[in-house]
Protein backbone atom coordinates (compact mmCIF):
# COMPACT_ATOMS: atom_id res chain seq x y z
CA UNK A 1 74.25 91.84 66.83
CA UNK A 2 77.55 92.80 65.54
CA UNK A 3 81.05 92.65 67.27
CA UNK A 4 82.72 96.59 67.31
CA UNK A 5 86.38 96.41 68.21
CA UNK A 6 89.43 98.42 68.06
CA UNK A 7 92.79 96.71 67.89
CA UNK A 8 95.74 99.37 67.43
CA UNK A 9 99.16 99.86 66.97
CA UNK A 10 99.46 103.27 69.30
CA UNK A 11 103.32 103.01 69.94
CA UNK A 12 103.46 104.67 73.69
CA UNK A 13 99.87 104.68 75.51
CA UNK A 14 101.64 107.78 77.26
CA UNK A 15 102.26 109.75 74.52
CA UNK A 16 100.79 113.61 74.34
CA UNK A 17 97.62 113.36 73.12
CA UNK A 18 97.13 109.36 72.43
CA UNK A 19 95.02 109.24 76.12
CA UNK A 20 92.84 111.95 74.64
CA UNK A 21 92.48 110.62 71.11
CA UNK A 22 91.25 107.04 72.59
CA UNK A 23 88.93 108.51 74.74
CA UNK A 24 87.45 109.87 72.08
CA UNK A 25 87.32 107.18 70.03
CA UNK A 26 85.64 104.75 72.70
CA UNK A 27 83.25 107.33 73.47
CA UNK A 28 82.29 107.56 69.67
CA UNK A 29 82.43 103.93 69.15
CA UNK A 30 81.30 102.23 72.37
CA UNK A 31 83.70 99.28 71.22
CA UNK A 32 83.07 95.91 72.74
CA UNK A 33 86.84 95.05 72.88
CA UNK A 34 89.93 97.22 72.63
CA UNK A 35 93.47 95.85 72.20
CA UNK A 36 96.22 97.98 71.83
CA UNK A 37 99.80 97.05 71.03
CA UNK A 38 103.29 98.63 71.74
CA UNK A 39 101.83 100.44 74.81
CA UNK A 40 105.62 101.29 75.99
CA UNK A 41 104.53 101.06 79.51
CA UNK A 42 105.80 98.82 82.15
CA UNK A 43 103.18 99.37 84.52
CA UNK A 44 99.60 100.15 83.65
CA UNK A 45 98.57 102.43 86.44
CA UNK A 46 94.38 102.82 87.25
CA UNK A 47 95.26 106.39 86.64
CA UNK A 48 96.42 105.68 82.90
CA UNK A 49 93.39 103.97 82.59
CA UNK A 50 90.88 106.42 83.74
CA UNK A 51 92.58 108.91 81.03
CA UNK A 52 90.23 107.17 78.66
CA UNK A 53 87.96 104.55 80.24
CA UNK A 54 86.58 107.27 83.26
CA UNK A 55 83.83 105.39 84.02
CA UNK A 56 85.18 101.91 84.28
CA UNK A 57 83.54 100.38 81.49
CA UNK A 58 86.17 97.83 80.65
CA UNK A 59 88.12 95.03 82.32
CA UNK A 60 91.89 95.61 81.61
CA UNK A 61 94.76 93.27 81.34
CA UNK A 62 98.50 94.14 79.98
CA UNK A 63 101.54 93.07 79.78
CA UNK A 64 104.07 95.19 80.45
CA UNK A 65 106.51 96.88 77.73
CA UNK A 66 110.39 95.50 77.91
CA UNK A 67 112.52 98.59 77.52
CA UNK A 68 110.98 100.96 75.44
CA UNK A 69 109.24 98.14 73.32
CA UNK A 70 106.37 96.07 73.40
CA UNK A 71 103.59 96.27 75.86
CA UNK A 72 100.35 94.87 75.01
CA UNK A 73 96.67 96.44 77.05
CA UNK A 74 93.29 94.67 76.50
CA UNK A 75 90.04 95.49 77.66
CA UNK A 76 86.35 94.01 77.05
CA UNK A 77 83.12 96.55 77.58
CA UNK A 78 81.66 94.96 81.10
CA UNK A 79 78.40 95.42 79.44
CA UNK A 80 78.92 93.22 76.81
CA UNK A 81 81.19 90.14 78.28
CA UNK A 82 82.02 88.44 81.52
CA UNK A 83 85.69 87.35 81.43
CA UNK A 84 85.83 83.93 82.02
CA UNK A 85 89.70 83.19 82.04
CA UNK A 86 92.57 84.43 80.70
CA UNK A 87 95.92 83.21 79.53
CA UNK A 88 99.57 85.62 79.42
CA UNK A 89 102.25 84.68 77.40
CA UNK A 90 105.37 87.07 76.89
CA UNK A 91 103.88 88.64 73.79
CA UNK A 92 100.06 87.64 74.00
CA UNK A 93 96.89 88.14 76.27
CA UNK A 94 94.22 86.00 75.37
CA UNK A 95 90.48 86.40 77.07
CA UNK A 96 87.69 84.08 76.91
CA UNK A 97 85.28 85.80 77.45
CA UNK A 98 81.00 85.03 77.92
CA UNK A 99 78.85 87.33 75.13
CA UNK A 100 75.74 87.73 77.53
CA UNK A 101 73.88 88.47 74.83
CA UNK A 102 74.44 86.16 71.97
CA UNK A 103 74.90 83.56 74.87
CA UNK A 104 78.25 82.10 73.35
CA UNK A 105 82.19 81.99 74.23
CA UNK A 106 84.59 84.07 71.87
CA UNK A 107 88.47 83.74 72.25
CA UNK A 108 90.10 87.50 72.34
């Protein structure tokens, strides 16, 4: 089985039309992981969320923006992983997460 991921520079998650485009993409791409990076959002709302993960697919963790900069949102597909643990620094998320599959850890 292969890993299908999106990491992406979106600069501001809020942005006309970025909530749209992402849907989209997921829904095309059933990614495993997402990770998306200058989100420009201090606090990541279940409504931003549900712009373009409707059906709860993913478990999400961010860090929020400082100022109009930064901001980091991860999510792994529920179907795929179990998240194990996770570690925050002030410009990195890191999951462990449980492939239920392949039966093995991977570091996100």
């Amino acid at each position: 089985m292969s890993i299908n991921g999106l990491i992406w520079n979106c600069r501001g998650l809020t942005k006309k039309g970025v909530s749209t485009f992402l849907k989209d993409l997921i829904s095309q791409n059933r990614f495993h992981f997402v990770g998306l990076q200058e989100t420009m959002i201090k606090d990541c709302e279940e409504k931003v969320l549900r712009k373009f993960d409707s059906n709860k697919d993913y478990l999400w963790l961010y860090n929020p923006s400082k100022g109009k900069s930064g901001g980091i949102l991860v999510g792994a597909r529920n179907e795929f992983y179990d998240v194990g643990s996770f570690q925050q620094g002030d410009f990195m998320l890191q999951m462990n997460l449980w492939d239920k599959s392949n039966k093995i850890k991977w570091n996100l």
